[in-house]
C-alpha atoms as a PDB file:
ATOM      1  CA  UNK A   1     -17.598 -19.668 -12.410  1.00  0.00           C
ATOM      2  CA  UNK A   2     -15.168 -16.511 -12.692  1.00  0.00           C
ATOM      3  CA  UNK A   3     -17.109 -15.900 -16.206  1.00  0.00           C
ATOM      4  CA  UNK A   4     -20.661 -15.699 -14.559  1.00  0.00           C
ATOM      5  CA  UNK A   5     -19.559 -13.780 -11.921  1.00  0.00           C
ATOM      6  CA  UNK A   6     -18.008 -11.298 -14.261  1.00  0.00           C
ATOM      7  CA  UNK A   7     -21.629 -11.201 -15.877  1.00  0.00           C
ATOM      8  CA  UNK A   8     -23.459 -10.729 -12.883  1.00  0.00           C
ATOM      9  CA  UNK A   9     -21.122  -7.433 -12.093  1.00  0.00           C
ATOM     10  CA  UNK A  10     -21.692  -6.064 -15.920  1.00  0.00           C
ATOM     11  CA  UNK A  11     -25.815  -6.656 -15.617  1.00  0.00           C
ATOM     12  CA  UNK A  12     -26.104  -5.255 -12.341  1.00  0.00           C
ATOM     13  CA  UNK A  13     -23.395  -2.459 -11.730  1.00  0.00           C
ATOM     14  CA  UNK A  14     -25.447  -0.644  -8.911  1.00  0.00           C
ATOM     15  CA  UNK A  15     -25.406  -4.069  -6.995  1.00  0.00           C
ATOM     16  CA  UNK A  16     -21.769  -4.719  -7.680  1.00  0.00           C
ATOM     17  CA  UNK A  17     -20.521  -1.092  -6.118  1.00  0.00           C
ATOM     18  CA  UNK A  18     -22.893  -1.925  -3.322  1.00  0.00           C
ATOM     19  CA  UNK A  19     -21.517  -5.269  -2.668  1.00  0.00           C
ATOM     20  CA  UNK A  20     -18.051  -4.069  -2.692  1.00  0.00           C
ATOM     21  CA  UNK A  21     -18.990  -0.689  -0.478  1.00  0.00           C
ATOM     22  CA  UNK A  22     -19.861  -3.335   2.291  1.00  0.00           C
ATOM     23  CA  UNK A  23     -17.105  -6.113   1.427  1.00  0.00           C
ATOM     24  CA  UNK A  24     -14.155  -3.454   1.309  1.00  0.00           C
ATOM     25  CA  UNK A  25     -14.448  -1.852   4.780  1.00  0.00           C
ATOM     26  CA  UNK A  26     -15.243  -5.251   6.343  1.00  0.00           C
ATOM     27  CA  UNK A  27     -12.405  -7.032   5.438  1.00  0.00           C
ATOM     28  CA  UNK A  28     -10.396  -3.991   6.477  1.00  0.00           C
ATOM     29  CA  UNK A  29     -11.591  -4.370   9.781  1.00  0.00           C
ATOM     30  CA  UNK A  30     -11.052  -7.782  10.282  1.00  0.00           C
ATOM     31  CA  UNK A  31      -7.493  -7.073   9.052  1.00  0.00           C
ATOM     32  CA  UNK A  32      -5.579  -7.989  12.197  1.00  0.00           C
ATOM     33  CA  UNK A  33      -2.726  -5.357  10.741  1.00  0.00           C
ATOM     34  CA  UNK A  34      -3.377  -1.444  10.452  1.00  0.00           C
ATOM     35  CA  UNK A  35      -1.094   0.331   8.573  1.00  0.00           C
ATOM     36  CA  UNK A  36       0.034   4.170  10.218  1.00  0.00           C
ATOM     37  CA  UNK A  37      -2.206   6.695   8.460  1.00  0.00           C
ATOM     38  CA  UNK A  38      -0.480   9.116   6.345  1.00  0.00           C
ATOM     39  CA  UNK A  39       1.705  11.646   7.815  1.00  0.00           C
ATOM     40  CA  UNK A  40       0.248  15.169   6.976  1.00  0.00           C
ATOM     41  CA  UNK A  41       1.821  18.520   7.055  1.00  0.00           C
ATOM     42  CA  UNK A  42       1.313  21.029   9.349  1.00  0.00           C
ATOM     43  CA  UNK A  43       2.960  24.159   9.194  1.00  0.00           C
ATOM     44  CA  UNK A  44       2.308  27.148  11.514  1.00  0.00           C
ATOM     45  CA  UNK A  45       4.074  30.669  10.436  1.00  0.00           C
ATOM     46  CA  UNK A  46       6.508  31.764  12.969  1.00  0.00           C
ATOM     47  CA  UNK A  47       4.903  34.349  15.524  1.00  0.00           C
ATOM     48  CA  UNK A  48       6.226  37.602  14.973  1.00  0.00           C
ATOM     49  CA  UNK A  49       3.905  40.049  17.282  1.00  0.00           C
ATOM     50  CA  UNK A  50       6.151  40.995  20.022  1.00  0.00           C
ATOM     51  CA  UNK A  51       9.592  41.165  20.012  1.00  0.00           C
ATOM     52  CA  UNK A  52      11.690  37.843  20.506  1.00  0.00           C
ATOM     53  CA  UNK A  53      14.600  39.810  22.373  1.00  0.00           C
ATOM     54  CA  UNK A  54      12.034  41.185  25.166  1.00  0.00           C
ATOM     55  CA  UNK A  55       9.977  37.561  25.475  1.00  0.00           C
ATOM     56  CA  UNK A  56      13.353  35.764  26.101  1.00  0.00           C
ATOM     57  CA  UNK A  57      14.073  38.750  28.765  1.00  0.00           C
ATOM     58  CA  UNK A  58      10.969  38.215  30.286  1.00  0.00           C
ATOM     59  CA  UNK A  59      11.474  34.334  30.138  1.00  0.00           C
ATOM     60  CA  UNK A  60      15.025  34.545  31.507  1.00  0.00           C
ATOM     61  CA  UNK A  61      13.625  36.704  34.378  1.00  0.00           C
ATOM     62  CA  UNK A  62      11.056  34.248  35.642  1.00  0.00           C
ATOM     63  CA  UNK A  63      13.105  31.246  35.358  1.00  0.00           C
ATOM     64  CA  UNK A  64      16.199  32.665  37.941  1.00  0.00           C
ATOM     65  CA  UNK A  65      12.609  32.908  39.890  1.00  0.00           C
ATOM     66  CA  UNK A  66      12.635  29.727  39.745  1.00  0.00           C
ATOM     67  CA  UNK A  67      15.895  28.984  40.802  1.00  0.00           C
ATOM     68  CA  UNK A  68      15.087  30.945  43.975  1.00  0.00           C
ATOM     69  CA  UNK A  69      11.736  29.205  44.673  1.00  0.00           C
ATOM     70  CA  UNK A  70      14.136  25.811  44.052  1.00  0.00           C
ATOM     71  CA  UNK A  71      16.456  27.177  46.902  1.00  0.00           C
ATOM     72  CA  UNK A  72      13.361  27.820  49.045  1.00  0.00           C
ATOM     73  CA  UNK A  73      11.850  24.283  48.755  1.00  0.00           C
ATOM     74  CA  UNK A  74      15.305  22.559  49.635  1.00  0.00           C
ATOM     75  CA  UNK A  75      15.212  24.558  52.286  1.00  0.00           C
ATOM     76  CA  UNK A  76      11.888  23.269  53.454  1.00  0.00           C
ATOM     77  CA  UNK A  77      12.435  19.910  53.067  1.00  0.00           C
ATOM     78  CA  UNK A  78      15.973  19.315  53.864  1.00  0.00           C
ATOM     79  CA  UNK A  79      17.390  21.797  54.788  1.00  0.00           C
ATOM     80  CA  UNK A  80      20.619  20.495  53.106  1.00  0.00           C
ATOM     81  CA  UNK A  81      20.385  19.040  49.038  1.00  0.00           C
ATOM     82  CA  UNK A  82      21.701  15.761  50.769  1.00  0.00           C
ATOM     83  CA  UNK A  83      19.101  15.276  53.069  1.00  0.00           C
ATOM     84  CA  UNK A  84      16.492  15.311  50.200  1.00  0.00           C
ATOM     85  CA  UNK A  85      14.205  12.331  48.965  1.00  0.00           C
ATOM     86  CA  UNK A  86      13.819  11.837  45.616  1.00  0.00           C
ATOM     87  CA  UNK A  87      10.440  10.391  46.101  1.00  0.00           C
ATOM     88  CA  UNK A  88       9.326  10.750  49.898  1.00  0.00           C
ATOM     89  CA  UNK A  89       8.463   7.670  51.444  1.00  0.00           C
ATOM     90  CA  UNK A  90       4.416   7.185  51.869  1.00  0.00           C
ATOM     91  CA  UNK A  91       4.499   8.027  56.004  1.00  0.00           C
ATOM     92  CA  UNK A  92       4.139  10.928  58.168  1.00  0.00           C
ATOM     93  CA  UNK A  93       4.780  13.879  57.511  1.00  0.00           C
ATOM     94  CA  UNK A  94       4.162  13.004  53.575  1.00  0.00           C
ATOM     95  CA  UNK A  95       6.311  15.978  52.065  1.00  0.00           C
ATOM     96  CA  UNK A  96       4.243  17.126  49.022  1.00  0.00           C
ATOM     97  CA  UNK A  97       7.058  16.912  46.139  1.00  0.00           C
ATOM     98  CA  UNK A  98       8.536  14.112  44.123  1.00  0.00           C
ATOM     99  CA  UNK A  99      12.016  15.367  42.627  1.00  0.00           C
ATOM    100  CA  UNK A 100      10.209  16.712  39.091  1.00  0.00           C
ATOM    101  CA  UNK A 101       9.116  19.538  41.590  1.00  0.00           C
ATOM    102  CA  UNK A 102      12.379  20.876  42.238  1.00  0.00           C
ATOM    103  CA  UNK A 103      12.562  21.128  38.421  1.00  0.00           C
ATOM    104  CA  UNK A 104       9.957  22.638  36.609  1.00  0.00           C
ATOM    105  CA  UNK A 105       9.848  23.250  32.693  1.00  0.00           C
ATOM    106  CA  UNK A 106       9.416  27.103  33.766  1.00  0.00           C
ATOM    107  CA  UNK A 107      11.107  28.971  30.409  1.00  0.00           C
ATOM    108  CA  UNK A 108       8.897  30.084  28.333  1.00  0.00           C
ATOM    109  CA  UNK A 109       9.962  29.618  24.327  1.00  0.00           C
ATOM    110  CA  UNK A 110       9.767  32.708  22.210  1.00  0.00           C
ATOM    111  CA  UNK A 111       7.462  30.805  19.119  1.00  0.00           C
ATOM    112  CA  UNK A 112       5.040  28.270  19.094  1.00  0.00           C
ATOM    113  CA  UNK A 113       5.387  25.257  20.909  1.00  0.00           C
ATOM    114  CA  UNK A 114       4.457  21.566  19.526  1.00  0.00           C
ATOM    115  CA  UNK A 115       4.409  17.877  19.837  1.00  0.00           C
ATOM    116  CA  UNK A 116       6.307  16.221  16.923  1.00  0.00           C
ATOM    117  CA  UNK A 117       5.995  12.683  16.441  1.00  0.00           C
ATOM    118  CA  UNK A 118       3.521  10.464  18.221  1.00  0.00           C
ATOM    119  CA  UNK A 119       1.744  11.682  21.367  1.00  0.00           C
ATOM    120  CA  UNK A 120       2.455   8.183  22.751  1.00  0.00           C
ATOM    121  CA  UNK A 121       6.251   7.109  23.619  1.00  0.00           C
ATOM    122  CA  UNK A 122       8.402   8.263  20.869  1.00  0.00           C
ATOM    123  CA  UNK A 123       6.869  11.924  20.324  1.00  0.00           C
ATOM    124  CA  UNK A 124       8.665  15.029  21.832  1.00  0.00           C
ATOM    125  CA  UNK A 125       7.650  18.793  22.443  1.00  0.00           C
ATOM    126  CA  UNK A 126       9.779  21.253  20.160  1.00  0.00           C
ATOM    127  CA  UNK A 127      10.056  25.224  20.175  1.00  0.00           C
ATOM    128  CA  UNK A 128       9.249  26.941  17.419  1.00  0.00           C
ATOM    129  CA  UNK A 129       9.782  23.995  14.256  1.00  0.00           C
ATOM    130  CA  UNK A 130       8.330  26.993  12.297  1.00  0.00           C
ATOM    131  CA  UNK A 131      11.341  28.320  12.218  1.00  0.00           C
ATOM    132  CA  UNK A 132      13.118  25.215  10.199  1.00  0.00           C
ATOM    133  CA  UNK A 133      10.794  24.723   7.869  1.00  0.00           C
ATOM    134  CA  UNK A 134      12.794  26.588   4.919  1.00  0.00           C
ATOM    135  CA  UNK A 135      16.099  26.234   6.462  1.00  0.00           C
ATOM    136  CA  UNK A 136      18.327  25.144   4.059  1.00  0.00           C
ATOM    137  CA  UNK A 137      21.035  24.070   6.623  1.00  0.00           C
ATOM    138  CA  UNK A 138      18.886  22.302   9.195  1.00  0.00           C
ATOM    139  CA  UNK A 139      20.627  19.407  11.096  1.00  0.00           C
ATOM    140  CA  UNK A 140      19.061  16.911  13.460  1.00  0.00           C
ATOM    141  CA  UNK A 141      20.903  14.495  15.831  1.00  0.00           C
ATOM    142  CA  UNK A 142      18.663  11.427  16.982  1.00  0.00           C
ATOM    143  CA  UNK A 143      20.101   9.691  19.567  1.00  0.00           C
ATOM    144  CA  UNK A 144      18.180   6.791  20.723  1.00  0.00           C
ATOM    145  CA  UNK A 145      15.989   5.282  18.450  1.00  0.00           C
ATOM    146  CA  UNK A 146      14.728   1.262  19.325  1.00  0.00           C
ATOM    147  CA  UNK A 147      12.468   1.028  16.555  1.00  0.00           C
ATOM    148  CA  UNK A 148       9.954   4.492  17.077  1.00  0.00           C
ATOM    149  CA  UNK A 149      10.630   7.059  14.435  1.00  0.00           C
ATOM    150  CA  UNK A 150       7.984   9.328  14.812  1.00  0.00           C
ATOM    151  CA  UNK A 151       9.414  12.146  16.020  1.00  0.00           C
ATOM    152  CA  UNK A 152      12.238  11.679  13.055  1.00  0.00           C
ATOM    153  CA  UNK A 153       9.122  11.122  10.250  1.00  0.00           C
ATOM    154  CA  UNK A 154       7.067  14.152  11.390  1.00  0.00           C
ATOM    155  CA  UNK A 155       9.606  17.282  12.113  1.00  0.00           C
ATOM    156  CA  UNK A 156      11.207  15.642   8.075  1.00  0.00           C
ATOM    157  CA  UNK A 157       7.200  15.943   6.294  1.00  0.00           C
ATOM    158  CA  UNK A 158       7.336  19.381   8.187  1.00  0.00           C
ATOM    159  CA  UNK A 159       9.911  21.373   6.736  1.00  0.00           C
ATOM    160  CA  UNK A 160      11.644  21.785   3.493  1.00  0.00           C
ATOM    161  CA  UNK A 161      15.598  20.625   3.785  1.00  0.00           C
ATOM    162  CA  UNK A 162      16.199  19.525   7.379  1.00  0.00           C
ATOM    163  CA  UNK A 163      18.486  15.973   7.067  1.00  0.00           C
ATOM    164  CA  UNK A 164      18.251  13.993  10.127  1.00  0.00           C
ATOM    165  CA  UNK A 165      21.562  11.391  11.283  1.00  0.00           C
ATOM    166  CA  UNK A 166      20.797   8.715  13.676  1.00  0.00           C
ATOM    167  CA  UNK A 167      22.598   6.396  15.998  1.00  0.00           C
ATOM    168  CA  UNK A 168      21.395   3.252  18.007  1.00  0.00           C
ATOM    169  CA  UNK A 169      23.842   0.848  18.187  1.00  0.00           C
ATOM    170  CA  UNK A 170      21.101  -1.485  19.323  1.00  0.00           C
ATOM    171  CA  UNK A 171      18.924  -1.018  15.487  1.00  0.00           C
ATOM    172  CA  UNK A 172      19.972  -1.278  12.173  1.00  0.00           C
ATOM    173  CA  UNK A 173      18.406   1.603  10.961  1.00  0.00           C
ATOM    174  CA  UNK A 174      15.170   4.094  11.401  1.00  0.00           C
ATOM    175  CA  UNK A 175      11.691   2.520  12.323  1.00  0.00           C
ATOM    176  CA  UNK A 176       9.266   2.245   9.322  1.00  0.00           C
ATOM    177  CA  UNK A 177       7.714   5.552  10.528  1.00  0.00           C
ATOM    178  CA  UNK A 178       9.554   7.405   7.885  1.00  0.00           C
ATOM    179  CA  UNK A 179       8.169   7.780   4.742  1.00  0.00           C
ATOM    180  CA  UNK A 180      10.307   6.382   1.867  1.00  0.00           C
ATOM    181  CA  UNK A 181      10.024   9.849   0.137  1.00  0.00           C
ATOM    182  CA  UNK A 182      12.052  11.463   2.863  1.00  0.00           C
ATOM    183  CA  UNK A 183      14.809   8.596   3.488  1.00  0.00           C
ATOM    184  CA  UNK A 184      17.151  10.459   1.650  1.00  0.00           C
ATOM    185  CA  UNK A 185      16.947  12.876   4.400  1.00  0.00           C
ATOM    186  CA  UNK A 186      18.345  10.663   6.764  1.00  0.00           C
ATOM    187  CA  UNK A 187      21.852   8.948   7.479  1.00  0.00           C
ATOM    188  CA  UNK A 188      22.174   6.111  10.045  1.00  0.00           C
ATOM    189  CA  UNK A 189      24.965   4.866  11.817  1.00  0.00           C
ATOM    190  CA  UNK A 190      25.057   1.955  14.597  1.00  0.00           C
ATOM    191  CA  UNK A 191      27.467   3.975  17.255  1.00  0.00           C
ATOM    192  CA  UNK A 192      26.634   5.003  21.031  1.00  0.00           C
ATOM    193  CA  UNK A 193      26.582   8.062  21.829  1.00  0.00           C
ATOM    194  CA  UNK A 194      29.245   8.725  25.286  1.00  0.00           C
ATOM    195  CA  UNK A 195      31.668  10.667  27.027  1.00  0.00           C
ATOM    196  CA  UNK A 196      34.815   8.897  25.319  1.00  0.00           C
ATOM    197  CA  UNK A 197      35.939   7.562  21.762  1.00  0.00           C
ATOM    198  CA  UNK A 198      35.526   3.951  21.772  1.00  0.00           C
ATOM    199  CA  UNK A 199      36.264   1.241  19.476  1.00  0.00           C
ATOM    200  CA  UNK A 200      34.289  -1.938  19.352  1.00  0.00           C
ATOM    201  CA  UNK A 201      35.411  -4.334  21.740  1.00  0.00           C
ATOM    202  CA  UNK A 202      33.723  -8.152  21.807  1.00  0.00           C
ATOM    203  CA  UNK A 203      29.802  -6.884  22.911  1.00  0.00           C
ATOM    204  CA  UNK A 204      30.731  -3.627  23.071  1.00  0.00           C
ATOM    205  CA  UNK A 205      29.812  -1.635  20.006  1.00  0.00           C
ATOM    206  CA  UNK A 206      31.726   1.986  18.924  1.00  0.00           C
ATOM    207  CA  UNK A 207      31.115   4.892  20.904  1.00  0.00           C
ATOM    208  CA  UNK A 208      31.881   8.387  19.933  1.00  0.00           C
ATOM    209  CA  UNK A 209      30.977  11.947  21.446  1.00  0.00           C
ATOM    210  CA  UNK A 210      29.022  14.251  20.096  1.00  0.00           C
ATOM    211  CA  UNK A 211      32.069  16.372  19.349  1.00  0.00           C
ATOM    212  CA  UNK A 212      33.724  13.748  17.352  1.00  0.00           C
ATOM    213  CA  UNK A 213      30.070  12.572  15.474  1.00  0.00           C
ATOM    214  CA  UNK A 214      29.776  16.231  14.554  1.00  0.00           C
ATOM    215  CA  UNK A 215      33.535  16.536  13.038  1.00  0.00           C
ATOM    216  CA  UNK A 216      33.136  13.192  11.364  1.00  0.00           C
ATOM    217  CA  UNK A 217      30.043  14.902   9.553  1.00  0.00           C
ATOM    218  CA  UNK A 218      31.679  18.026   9.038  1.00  0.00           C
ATOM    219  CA  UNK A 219      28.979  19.933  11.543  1.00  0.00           C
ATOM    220  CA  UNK A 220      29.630  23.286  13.110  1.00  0.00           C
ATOM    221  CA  UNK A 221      26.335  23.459  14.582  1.00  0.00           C
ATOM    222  CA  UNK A 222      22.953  21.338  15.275  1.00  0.00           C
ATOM    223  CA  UNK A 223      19.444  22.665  15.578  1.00  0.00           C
ATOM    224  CA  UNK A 224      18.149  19.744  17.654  1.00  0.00           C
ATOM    225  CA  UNK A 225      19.736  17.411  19.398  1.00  0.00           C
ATOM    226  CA  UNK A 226      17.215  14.352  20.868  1.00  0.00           C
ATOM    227  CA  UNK A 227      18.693  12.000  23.355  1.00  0.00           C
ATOM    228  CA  UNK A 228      17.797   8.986  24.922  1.00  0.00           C
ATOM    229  CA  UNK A 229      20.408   7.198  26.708  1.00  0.00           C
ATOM    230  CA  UNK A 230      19.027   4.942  29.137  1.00  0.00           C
ATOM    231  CA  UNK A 231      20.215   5.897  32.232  1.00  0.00           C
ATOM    232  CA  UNK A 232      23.710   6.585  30.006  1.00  0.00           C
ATOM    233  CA  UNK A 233      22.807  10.677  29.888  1.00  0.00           C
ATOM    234  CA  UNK A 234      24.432  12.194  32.474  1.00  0.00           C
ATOM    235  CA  UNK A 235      28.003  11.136  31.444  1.00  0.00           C
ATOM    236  CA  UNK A 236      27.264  11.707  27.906  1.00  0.00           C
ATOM    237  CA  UNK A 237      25.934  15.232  28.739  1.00  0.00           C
ATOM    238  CA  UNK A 238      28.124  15.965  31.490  1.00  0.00           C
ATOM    239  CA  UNK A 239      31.472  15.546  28.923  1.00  0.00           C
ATOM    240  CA  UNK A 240      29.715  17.248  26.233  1.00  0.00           C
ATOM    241  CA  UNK A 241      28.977  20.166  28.235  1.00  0.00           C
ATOM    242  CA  UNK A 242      33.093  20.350  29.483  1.00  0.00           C
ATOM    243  CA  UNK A 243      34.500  19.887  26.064  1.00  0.00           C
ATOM    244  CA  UNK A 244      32.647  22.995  24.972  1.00  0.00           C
ATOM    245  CA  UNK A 245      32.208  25.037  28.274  1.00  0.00           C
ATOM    246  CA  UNK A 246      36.095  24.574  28.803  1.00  0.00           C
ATOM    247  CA  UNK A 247      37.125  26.035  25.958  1.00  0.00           C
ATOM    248  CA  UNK A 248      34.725  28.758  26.384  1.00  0.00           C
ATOM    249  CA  UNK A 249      32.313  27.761  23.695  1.00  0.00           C
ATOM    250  CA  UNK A 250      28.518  27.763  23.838  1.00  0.00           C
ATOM    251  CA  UNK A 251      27.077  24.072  23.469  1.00  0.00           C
ATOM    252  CA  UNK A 252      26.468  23.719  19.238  1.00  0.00           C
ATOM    253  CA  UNK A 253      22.745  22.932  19.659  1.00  0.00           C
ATOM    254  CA  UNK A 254      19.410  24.880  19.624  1.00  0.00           C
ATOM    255  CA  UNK A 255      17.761  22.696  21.669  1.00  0.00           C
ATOM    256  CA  UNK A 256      18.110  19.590  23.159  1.00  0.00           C
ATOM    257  CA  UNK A 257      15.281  17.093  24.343  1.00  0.00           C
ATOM    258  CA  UNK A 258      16.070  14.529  26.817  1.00  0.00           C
ATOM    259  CA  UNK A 259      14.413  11.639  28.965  1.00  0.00           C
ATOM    260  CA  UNK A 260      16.152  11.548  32.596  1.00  0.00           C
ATOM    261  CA  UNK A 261      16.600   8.326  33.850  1.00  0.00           C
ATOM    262  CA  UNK A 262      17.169   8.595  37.615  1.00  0.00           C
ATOM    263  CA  UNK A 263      16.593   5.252  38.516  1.00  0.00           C
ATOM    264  CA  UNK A 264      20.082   4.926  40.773  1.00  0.00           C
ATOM    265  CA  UNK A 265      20.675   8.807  41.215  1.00  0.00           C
ATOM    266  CA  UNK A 266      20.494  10.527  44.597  1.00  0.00           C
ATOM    267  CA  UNK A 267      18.836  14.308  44.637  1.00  0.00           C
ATOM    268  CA  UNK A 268      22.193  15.851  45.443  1.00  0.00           C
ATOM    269  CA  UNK A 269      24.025  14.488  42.349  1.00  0.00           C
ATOM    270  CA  UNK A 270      21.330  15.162  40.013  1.00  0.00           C
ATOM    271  CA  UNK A 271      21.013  19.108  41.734  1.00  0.00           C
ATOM    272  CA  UNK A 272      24.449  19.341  40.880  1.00  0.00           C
ATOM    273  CA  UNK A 273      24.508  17.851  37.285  1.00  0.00           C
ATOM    274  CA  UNK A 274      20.843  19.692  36.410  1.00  0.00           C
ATOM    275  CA  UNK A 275      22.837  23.091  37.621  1.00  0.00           C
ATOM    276  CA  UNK A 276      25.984  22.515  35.437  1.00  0.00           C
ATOM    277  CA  UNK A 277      22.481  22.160  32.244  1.00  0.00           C
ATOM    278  CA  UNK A 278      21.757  25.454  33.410  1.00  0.00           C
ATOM    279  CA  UNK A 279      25.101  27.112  33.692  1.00  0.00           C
ATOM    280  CA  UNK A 280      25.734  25.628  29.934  1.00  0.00           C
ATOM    281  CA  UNK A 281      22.999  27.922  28.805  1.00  0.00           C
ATOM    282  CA  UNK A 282      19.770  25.130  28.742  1.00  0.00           C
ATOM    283  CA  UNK A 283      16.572  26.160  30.155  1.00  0.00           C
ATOM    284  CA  UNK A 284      14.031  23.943  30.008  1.00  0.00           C
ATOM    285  CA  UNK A 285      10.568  24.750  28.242  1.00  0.00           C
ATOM    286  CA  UNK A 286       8.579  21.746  28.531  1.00  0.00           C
ATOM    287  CA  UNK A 287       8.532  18.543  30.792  1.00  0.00           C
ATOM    288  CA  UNK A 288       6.346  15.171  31.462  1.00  0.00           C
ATOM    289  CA  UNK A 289       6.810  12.010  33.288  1.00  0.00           C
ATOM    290  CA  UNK A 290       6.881   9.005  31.646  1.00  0.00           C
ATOM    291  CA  UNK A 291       4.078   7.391  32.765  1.00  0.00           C
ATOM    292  CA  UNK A 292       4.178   4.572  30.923  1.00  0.00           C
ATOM    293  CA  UNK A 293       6.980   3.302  32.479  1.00  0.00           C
ATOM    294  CA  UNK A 294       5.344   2.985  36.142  1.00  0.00           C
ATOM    295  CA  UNK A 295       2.341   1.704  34.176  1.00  0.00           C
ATOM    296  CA  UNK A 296       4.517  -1.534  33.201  1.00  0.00           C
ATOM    297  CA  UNK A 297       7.277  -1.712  36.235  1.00  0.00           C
ATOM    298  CA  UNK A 298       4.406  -2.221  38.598  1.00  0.00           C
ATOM    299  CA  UNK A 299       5.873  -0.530  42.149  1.00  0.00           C
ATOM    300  CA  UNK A 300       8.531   1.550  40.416  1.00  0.00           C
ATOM    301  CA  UNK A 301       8.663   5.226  41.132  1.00  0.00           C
ATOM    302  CA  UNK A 302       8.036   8.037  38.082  1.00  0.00           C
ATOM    303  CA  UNK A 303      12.013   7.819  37.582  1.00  0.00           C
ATOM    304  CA  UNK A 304      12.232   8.710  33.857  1.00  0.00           C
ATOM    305  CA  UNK A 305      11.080  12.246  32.536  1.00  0.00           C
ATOM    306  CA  UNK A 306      10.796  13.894  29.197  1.00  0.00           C
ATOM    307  CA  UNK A 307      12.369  17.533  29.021  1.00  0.00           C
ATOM    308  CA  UNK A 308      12.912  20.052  26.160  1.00  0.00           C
ATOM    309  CA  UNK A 309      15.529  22.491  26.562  1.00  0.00           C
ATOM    310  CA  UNK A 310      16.382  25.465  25.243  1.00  0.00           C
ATOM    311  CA  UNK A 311      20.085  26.797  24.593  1.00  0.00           C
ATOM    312  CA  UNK A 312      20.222  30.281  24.956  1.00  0.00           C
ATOM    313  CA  UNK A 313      23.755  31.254  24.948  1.00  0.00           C
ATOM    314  CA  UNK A 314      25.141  30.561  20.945  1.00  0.00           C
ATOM    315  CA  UNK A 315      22.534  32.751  18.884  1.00  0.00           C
ATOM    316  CA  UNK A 316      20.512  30.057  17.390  1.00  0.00           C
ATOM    317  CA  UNK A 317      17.229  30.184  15.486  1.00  0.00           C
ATOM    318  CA  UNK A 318      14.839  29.256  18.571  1.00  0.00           C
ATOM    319  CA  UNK A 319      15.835  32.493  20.349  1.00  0.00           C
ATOM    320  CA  UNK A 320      16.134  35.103  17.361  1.00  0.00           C
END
């Protein structure tokens, strides 16, 4: 049988690459597996018509705006930050905010901006990745990664010599979003990031601050830091932001992009933490519920958000 049907391909070639133009894509649809498609590069050149000193002027200008309209709208509604919902019950007189209001993504980055990474769950907007593509000492922190490595896989196809480390103490390792030509970009390590050293202790697995993770690596500065805690971010954030601020140092990071998890926060706590981001230097560029969340918790409130920030007190590449 397998010689006759090898004869019946060599007499009628024309009929053979027909049969296997139809066969091919049909068994590849009833494939109940599809692979990712191939990551492809896109690089933008960084935009270099106006002058980056006067656009972050500008920027900085309209977000202490912002801060004023902020003032304004607790005003309104409380008059005091205590007496503030974080999501206004559904009765009279229906106050037309949810807490995201009181803090809008209102800074305006000096380059491009982009979504890196999947525009599901996983993805995140980034200022100006144009300007990493040929820099030789590009670091990346990815905290947070439960098995989605998009955002790791596409800013590493994107530029040249930015190394990515990673730490999840709930994975063993990246997703398999990252192509195995760029692994040796990356360095994994199951710790937590928090606001102490910790070792591990029966379930509890080894924590370490940011300070500490970048000393163990021998960093002096990062160009992105991504972080997603679970709830876990404001005492990570808050320490990291006093061991530096205290010693009057800016916060080593270019940017920093964060979900917010405010599931058992109150509006005046997270006023207060959100204004110690801002006195750090971070102004946020870019922000979106996470939708997908309320889509699966049924009656739960749009608790968790995704913000990029900008730091734009240490001199980094996103604001020169």
């Amino acid at each position: 049988m397998p010689g006759s049907t090898l004869q019946v391909f060599l007499r009628h070639p024309r009929y053979a690459m027909l049969l296997l133009l139809v066969l091919v894509p049909s068994i590849y649809l009833l494939l109940p597996f599809r692979p990712d498609p191939p990551l492809i590069p896109l690089r933008i050149a960084p935009n270099e018509l106006t002058d980056v000193a006067y656009r972050m002027a500008q920027a900085e200008a309209l977000y202490q705006k912002t801060i004023l309209d902020r003032t304004g709208l607790i005003s309104r509604y409380g008059p005091h930050p205590s007496d503030i919902d974080m999501f206004p019950p559904n009765k009279s007189p229906w106050p037309a905010y949810t807490v995201w209001d009181y803090f809008p993504a209102s800074f305006n980055c000096p380059y491009e901006v982009r979504r890196v990474g999947s525009l599901s769950d996983g993805g995140k907007w980034v200022c100006g990745l144009s300007r990493l593509v040929d820099k030789k000492d590009c670091v990346i922190y990815s905290v947070g990664i439960n098995h989605e490595s998009s955002f790791e896989a596409d800013l590493l196809v994107n530029t040249n010599y930015c190394k990515v480390w990673g730490y999840d103490a709930s994975v063993k390792g990246f997703a398999k979003q990252i192509p195995y030509t760029e692994r040796y970009r990356t360095t994994f390590h199951r710790y937590a990031l928090g606001h102490v050293d910790r070792p591990a202790s029966g379930s509890e697995s080894v924590m370490y601050t940011l300070k500490t993770l970048m000393q163990m690596n021998g960093h002096q500065h990062i160009d992105i830091l991504k972080v997603d805690l679970e709830g876990w971010e404001f005492d990570a954030i808050t320490n990291m932001i006093k061991s530096f601020v205290t010693q009057d140092l800016p916060l080593p990071f270019g940017q920093l992009l964060l979900e917010i998890h405010v599931w058992d926060k109150n509006f005046e706590y997270l006023l207060k933490w959100w204004e110690g981001l801002e006195e750090a230097g971070l102004r946020p560029f870019w922000n979106a519920p996470n939708l997908v969340y309320v889509n699966y918790a049924g009656s739960r409130k749009p608790e968790l958000a995704e913000y990029s920030f900008l730091n734009i007190k240490d001199g980094n590449v996103f604001i020169t």
